[in-house]
N, C-alpha and C. Protein backbone atom coordinates (compact mmCIF):
# COMPACT_ATOMS: atom_id res chain seq x y z
N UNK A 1 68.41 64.62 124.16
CA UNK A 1 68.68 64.82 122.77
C UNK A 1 67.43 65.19 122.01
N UNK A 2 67.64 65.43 121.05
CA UNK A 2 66.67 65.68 119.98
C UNK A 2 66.52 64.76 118.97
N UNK A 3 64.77 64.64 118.70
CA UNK A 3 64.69 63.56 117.76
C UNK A 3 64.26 64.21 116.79
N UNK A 4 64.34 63.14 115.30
CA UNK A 4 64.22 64.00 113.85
C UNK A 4 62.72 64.39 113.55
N UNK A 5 61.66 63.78 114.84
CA UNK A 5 60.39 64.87 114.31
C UNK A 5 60.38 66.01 114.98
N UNK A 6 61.68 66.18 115.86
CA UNK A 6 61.70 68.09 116.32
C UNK A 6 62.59 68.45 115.36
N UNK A 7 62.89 68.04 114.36
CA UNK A 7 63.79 68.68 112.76
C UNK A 7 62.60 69.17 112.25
N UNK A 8 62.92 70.20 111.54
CA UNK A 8 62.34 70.84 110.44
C UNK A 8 63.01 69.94 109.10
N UNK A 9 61.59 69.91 108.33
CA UNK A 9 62.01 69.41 106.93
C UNK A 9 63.24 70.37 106.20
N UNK A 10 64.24 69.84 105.33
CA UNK A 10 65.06 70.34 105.21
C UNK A 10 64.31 70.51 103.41
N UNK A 11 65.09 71.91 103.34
CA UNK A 11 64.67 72.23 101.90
C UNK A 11 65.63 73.73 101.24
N UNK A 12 65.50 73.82 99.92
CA UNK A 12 66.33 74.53 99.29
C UNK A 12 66.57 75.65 99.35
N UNK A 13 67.33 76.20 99.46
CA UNK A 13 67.46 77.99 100.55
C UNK A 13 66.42 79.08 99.65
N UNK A 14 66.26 78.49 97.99
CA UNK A 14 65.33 79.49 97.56
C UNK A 14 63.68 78.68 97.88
N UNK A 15 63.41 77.37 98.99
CA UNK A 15 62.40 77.21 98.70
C UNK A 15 61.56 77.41 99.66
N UNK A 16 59.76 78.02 99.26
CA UNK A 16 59.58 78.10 100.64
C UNK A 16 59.02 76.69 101.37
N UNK A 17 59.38 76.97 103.09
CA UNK A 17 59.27 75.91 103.47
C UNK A 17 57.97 75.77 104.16
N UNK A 18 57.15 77.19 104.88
CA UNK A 18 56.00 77.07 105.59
C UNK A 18 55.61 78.77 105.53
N UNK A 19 54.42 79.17 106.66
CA UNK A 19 54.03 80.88 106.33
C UNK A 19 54.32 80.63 108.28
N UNK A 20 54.25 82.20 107.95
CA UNK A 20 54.26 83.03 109.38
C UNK A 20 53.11 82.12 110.40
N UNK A 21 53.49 81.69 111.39
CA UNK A 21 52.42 81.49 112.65
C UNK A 21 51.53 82.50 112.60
N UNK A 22 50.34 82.25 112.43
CA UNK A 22 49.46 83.40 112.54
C UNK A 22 49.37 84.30 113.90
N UNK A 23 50.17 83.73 114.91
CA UNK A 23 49.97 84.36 116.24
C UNK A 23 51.27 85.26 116.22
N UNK A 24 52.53 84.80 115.68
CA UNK A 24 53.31 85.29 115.82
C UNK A 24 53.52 86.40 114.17
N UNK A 25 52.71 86.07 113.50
CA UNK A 25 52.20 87.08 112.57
C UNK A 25 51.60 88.23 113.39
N UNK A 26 50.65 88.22 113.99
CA UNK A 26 50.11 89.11 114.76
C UNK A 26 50.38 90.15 115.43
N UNK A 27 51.84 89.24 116.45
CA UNK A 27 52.87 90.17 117.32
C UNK A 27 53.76 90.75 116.44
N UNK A 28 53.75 90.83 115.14
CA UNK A 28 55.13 91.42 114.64
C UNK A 28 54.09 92.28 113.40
N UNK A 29 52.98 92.59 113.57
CA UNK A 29 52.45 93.25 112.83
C UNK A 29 52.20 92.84 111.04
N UNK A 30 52.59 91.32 110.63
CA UNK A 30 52.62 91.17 109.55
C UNK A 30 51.45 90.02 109.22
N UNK A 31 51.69 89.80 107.73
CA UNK A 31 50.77 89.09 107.08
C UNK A 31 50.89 87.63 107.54
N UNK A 32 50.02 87.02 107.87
CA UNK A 32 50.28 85.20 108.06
C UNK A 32 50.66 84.74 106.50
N UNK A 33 50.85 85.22 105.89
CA UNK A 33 51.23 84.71 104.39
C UNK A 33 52.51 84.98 104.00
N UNK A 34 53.25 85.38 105.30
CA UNK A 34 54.26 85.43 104.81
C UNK A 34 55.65 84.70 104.44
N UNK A 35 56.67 84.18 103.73
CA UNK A 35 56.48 82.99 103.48
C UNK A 35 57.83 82.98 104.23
N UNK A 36 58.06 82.00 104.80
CA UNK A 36 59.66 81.29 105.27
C UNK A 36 60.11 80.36 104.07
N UNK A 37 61.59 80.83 103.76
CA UNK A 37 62.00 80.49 102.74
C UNK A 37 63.67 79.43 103.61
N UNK A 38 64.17 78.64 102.54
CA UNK A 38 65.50 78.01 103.35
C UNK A 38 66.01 79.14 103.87
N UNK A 39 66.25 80.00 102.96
CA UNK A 39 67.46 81.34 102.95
C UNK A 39 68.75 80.34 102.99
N UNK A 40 70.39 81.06 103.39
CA UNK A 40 71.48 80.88 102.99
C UNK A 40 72.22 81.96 104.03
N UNK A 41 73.58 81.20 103.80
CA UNK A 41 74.44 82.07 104.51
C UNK A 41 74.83 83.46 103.91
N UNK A 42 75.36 84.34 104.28
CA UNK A 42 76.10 85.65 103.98
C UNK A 42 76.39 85.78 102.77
N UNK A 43 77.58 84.56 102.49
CA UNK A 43 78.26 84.87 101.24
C UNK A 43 77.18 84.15 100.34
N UNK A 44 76.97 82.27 100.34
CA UNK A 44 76.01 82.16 99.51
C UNK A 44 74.81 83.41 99.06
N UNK A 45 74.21 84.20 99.69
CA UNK A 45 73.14 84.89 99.19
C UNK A 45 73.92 85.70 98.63
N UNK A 46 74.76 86.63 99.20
CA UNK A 46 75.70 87.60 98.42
C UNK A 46 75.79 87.13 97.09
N UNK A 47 76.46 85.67 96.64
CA UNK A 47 76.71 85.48 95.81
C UNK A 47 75.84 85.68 94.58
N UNK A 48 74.46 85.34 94.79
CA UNK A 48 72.97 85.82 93.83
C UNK A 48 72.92 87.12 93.41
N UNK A 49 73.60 87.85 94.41
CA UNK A 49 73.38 89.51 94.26
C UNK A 49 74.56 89.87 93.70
N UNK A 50 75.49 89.28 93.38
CA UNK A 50 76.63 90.06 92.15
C UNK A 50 76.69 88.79 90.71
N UNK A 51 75.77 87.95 90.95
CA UNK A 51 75.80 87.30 89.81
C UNK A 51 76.49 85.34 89.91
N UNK A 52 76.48 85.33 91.04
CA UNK A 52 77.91 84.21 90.73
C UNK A 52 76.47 83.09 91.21
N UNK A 53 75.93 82.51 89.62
CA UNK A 53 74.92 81.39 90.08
C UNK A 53 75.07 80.26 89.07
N UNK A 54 76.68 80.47 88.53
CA UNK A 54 76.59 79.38 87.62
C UNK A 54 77.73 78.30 87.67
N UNK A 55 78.02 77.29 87.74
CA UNK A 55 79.60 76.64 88.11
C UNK A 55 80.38 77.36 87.81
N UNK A 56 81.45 77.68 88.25
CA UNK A 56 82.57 78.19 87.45
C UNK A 56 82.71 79.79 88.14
N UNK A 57 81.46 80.35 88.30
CA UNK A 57 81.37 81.64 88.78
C UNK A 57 82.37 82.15 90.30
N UNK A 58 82.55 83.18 90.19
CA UNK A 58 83.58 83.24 91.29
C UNK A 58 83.21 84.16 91.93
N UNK A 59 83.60 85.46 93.84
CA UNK A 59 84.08 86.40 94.11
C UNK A 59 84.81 86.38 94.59
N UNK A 60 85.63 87.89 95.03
CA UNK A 60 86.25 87.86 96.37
C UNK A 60 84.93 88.93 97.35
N UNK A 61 85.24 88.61 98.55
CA UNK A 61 84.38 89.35 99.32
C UNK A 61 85.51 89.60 100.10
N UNK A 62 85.73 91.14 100.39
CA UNK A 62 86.73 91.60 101.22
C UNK A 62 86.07 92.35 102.77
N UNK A 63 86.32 92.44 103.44
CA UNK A 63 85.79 92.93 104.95
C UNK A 63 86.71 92.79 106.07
N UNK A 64 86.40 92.27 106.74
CA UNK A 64 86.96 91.71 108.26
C UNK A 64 88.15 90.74 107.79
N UNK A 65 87.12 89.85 107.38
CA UNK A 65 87.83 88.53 106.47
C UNK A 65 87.84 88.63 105.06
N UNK A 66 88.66 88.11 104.23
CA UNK A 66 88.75 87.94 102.94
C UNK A 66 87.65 86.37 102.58
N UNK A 67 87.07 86.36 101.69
CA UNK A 67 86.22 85.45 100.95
C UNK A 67 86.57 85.32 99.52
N UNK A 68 87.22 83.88 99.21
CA UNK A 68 86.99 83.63 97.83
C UNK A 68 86.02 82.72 97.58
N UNK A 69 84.54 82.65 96.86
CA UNK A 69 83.62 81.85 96.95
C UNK A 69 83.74 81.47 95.36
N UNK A 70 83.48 80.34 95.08
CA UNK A 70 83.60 80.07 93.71
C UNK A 70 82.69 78.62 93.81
N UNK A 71 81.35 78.98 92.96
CA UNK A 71 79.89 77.79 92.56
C UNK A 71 80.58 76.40 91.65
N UNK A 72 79.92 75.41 92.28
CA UNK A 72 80.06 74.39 91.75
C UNK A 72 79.32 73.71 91.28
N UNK A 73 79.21 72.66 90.48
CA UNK A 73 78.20 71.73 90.27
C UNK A 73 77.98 70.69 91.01
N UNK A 74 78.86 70.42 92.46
CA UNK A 74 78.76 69.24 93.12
C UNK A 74 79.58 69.40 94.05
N UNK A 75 79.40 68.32 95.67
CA UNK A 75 79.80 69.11 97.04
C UNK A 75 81.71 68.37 96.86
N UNK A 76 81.91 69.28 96.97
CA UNK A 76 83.90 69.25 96.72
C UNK A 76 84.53 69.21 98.02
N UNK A 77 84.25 68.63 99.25
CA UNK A 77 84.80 69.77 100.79
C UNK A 77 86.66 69.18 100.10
N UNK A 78 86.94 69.65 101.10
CA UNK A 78 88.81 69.89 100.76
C UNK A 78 89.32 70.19 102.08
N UNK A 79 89.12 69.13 103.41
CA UNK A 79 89.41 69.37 104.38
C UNK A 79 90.81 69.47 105.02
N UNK A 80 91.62 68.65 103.90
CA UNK A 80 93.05 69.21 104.30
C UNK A 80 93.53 70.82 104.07
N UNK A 81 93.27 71.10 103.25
CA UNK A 81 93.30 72.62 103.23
C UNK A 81 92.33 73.70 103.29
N UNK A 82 91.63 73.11 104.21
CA UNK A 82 90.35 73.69 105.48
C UNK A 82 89.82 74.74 104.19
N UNK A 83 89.43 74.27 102.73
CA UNK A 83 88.20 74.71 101.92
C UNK A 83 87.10 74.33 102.55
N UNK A 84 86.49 75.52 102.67
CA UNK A 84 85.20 75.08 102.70
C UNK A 84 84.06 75.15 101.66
N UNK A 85 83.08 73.77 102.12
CA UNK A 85 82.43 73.41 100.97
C UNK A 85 80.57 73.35 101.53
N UNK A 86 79.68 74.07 100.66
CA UNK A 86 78.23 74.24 101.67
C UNK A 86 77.68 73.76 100.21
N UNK A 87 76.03 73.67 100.32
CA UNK A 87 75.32 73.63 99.67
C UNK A 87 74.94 75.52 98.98
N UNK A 88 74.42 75.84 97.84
CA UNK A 88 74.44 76.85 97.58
C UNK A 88 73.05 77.46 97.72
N UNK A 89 72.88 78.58 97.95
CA UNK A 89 71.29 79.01 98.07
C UNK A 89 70.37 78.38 96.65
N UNK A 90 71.05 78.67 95.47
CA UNK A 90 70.26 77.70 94.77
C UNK A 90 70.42 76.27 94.70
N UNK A 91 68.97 75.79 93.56
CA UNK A 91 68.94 74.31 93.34
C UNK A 91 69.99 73.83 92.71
N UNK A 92 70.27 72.09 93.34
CA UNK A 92 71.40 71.46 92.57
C UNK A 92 72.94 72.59 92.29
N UNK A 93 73.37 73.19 93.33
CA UNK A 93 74.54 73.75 93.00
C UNK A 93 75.56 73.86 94.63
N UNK A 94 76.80 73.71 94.68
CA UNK A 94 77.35 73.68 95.66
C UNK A 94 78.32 74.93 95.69
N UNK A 95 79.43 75.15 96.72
CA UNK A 95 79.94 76.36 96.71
C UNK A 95 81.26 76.05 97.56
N UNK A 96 82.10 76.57 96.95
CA UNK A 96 83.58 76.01 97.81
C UNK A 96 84.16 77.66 98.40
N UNK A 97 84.59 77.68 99.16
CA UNK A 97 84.89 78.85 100.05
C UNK A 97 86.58 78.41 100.36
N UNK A 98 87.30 79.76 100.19
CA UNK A 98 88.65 80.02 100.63
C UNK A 98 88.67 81.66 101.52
N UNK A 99 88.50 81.20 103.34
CA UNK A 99 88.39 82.26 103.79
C UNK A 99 89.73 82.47 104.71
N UNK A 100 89.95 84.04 104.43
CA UNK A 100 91.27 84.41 105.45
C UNK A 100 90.68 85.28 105.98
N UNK A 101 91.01 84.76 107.90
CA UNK A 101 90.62 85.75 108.23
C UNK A 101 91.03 86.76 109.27
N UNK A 102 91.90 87.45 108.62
CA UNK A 102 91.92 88.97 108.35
C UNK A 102 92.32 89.67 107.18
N UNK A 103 91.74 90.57 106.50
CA UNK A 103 91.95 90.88 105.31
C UNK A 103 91.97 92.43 105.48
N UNK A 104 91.08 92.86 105.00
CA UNK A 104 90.55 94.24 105.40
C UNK A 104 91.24 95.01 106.44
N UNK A 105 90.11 94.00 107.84
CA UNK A 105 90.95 94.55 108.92
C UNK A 105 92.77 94.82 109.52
N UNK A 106 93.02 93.71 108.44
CA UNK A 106 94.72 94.38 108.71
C UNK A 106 95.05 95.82 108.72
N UNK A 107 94.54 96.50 107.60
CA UNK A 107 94.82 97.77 107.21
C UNK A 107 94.08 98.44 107.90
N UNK A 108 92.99 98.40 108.48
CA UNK A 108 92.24 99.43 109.47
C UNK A 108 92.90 99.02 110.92
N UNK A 109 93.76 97.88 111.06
CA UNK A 109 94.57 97.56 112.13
C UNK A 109 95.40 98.90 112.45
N UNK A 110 96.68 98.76 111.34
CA UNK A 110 98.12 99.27 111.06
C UNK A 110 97.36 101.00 111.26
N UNK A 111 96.51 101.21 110.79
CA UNK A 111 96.12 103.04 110.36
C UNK A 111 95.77 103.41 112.29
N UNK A 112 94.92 102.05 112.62
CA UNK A 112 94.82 102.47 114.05
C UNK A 112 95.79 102.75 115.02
N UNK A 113 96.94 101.64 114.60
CA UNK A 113 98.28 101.52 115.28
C UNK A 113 99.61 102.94 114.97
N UNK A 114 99.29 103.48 113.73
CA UNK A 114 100.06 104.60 113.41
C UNK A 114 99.14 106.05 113.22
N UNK A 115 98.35 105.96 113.55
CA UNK A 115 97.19 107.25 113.52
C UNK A 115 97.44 107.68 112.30
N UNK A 116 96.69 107.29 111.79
CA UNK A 116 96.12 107.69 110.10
C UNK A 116 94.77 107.09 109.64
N UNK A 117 94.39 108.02 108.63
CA UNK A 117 93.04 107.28 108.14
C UNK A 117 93.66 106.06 107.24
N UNK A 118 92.64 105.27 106.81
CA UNK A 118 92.88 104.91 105.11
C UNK A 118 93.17 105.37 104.51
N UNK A 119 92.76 106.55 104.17
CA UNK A 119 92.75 107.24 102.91
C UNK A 119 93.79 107.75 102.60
N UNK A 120 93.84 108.48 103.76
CA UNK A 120 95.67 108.73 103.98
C UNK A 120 96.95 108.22 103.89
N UNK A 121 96.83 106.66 104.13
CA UNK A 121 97.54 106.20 104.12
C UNK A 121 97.36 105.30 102.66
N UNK A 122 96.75 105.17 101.88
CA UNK A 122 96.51 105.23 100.79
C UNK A 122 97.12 105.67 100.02
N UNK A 123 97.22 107.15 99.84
CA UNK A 123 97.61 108.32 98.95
C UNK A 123 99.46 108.16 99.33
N UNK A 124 99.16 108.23 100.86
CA UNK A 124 100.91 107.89 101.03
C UNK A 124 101.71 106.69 100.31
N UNK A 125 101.10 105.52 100.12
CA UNK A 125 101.23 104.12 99.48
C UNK A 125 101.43 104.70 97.95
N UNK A 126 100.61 105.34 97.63
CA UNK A 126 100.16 105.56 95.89
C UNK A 126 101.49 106.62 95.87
N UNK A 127 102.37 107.16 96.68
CA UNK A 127 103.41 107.89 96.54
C UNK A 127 104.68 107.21 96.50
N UNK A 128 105.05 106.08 96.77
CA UNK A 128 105.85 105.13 97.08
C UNK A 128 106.34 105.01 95.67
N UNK A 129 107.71 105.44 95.47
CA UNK A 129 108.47 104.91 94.49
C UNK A 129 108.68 103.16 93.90
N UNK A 130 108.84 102.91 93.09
CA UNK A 130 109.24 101.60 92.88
C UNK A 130 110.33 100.80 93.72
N UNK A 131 111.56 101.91 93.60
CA UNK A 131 112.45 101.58 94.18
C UNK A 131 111.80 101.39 95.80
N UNK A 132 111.39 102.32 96.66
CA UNK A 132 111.06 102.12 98.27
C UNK A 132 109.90 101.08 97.97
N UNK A 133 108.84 100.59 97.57
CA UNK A 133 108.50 99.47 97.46
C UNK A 133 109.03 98.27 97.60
N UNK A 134 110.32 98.10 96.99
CA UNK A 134 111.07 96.97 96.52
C UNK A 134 111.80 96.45 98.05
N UNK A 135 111.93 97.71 98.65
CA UNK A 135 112.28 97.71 100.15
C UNK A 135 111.64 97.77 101.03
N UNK A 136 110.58 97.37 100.63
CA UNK A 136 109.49 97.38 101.95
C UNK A 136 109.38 95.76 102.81
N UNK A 137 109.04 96.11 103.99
CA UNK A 137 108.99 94.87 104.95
C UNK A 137 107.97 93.61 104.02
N UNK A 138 108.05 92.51 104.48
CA UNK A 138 107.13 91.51 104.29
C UNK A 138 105.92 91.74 105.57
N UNK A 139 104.96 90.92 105.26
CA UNK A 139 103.75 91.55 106.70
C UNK A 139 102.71 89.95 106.17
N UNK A 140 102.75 89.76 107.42
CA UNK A 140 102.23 87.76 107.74
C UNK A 140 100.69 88.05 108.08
N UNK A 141 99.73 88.44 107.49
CA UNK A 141 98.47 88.96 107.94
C UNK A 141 97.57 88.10 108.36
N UNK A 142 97.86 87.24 109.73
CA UNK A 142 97.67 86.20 110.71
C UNK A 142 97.06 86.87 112.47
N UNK A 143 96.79 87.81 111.88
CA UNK A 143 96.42 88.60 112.96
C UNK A 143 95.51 87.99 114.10
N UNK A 144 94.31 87.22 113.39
CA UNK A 144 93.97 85.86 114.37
C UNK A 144 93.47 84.75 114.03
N UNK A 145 94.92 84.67 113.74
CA UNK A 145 95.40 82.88 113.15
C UNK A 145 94.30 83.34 111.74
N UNK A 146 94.49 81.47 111.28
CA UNK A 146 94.44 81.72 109.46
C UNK A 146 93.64 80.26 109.56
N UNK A 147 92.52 80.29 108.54
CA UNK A 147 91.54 79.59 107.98
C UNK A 147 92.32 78.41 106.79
N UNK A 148 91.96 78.93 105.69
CA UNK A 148 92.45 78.09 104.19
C UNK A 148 94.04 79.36 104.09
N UNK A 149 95.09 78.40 104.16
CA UNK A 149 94.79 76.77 103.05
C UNK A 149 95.46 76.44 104.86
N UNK A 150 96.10 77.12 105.75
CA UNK A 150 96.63 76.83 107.05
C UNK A 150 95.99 76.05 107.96
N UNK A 151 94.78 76.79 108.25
CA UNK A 151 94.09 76.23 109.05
C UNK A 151 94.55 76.45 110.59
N UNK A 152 95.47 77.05 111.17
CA UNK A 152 95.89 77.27 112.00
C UNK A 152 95.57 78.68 113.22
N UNK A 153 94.72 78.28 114.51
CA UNK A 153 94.42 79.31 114.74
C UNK A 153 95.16 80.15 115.91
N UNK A 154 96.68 79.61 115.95
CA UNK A 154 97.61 79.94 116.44
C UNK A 154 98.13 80.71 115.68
N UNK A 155 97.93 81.30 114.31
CA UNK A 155 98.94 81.49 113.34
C UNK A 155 99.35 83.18 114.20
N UNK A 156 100.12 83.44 114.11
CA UNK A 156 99.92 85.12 114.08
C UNK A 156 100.81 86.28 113.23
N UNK A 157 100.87 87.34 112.90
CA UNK A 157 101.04 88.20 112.02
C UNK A 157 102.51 88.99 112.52
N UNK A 158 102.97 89.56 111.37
CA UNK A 158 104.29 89.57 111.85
C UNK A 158 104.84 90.40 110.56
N UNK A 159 105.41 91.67 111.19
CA UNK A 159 106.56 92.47 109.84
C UNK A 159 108.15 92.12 110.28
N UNK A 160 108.42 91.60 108.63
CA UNK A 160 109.83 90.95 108.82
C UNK A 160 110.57 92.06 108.12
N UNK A 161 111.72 92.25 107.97
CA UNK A 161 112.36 93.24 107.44
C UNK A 161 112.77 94.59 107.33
N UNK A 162 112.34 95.00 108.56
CA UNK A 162 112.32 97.03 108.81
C UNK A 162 113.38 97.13 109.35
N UNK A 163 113.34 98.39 109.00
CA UNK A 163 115.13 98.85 109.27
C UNK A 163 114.84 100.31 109.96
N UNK A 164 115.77 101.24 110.31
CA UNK A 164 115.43 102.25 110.67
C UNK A 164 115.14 103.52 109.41
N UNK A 165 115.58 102.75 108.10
CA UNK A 165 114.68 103.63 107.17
C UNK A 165 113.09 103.38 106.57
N UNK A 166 112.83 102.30 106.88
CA UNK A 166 111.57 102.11 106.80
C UNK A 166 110.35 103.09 106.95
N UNK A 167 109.83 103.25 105.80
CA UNK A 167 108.41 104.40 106.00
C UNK A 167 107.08 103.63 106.74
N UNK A 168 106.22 104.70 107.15
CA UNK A 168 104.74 104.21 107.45
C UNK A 168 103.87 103.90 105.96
N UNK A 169 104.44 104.03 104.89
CA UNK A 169 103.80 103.89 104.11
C UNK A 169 104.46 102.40 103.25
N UNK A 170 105.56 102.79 103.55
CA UNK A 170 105.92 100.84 103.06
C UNK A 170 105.83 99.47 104.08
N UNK A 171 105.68 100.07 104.80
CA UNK A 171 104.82 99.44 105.87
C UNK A 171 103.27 99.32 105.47
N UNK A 172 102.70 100.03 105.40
CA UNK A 172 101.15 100.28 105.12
C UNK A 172 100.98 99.00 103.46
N UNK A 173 102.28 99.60 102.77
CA UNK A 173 102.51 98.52 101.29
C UNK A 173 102.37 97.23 101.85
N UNK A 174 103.15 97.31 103.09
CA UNK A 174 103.52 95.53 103.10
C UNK A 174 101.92 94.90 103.77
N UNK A 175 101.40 95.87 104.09
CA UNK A 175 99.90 94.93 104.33
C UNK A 175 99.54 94.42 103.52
N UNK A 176 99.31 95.40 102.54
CA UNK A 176 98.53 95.34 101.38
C UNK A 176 99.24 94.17 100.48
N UNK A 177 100.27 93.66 100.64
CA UNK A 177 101.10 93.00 99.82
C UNK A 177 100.68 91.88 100.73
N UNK A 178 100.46 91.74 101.64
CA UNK A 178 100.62 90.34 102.84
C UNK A 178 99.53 90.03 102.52
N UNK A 179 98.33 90.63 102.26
CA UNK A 179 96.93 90.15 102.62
C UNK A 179 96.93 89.64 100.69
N UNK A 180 96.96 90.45 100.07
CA UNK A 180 96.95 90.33 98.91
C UNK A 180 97.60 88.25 98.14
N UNK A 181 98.71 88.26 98.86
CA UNK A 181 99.42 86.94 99.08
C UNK A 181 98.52 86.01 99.50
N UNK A 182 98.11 86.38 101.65
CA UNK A 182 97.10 85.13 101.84
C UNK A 182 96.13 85.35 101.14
N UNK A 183 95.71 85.76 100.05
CA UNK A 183 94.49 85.62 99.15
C UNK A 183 94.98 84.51 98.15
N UNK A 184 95.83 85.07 97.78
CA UNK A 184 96.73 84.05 96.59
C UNK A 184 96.96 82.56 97.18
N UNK A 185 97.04 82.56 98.42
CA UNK A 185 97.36 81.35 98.86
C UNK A 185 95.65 80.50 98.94
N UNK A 186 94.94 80.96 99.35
CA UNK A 186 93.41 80.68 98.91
C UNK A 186 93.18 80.11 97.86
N UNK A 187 93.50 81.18 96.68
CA UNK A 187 93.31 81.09 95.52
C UNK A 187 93.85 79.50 94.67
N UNK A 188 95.12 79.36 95.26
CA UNK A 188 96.06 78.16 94.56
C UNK A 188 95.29 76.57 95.02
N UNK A 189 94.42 76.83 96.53
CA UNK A 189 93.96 76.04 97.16
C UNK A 189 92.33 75.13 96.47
N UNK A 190 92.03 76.63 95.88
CA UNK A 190 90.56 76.23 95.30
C UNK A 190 90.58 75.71 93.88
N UNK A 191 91.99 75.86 93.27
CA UNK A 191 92.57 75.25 92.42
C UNK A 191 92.83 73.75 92.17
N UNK A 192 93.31 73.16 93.41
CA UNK A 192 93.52 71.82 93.17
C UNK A 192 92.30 70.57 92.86
């Protein structure tokens, strides 16, 4: 095992904690002054870079996975509905996370599965009457398994409702409608 004088002192992701090894300064061509800081995860730092550094502050981060990150004043975890809860890159502030994950990738899924771009299938979506909307499949965007509020990594993804009039583009809707939902379901989670 490891004992706590092979720990590094723990300290605040904006603080610095020590400089470059001068030897290993050397091999990498840089200054021994250079400083090691806590740093932070993905989204925490993200979060500095669109603004969200004050309680209350929120994003979504869309990609692979969907991210709802929203700053706190104090550590909240919410393990029944698998929120997650970190310390924040800044001082005295915490950060509660509602991640699904697949978001994005659903739709670069479905375009792979029916040969189309995005974009394309986009413009086809943005053509969709009200009425063929209203008839479009449901779509379970569980593609591999689900984080908040489920937690389940069995979950999997699933279009309910197609018929043989069904388009590729109300199909393409019902992603966008599915993922849009497990966001909402996030959303209701970081609520309580």
């Amino acid at each position: 095992g490891l004992a706590r004088s092979q720990m590094p002192t723990l300290v605040e992701g904006c603080e610095v904690s020590a400089t470059l090894d001068p030897q290993v300064a050397e091999r990498w061509g840089l200054n021994a002054s250079v400083a090691v800081a806590g740093g932070g995860g993905d989204n925490a730092v993200s979060a500095i870079g669109v603004g969200a550094v004050s309680p209350g502050d929120a994003f979504i981060s869309l990609g692979t996975s969907g991210v709802l990150f929203v700053v706190t004043d104090a550590y909240r975890p919410a393990p029944q509905s698998a929120v997650h809860a970190f310390c924040h890159v800044l001082p005295n502030l915490w950060h509660q996370m509602s991640v699904m994950l697949s978001a994005a990738s659903c739709l670069q899924w479905f375009c792979r599965l029916t040969g189309t771009t995005e974009v394309a299938l986009l413009e086809e979506i943005a053509e969709l009457s009200e009425e063929e909307k209203s008839h479009a499949p449901f779509f379970l965007p569980y593609l591999s398994g689900e984080r908040t509020p489920h937690n389940d990594p069995d979950a999997r993804g699933m279009f309910w409702g197609m018929t043989h009039s069904s388009l590729r583009a109300q199909l393409g809707y019902a992603v966008l409608e599915g993922v849009s939902f497990g966001i909402s379901d996030g959303l209701q989670v970081l609520k309580e």
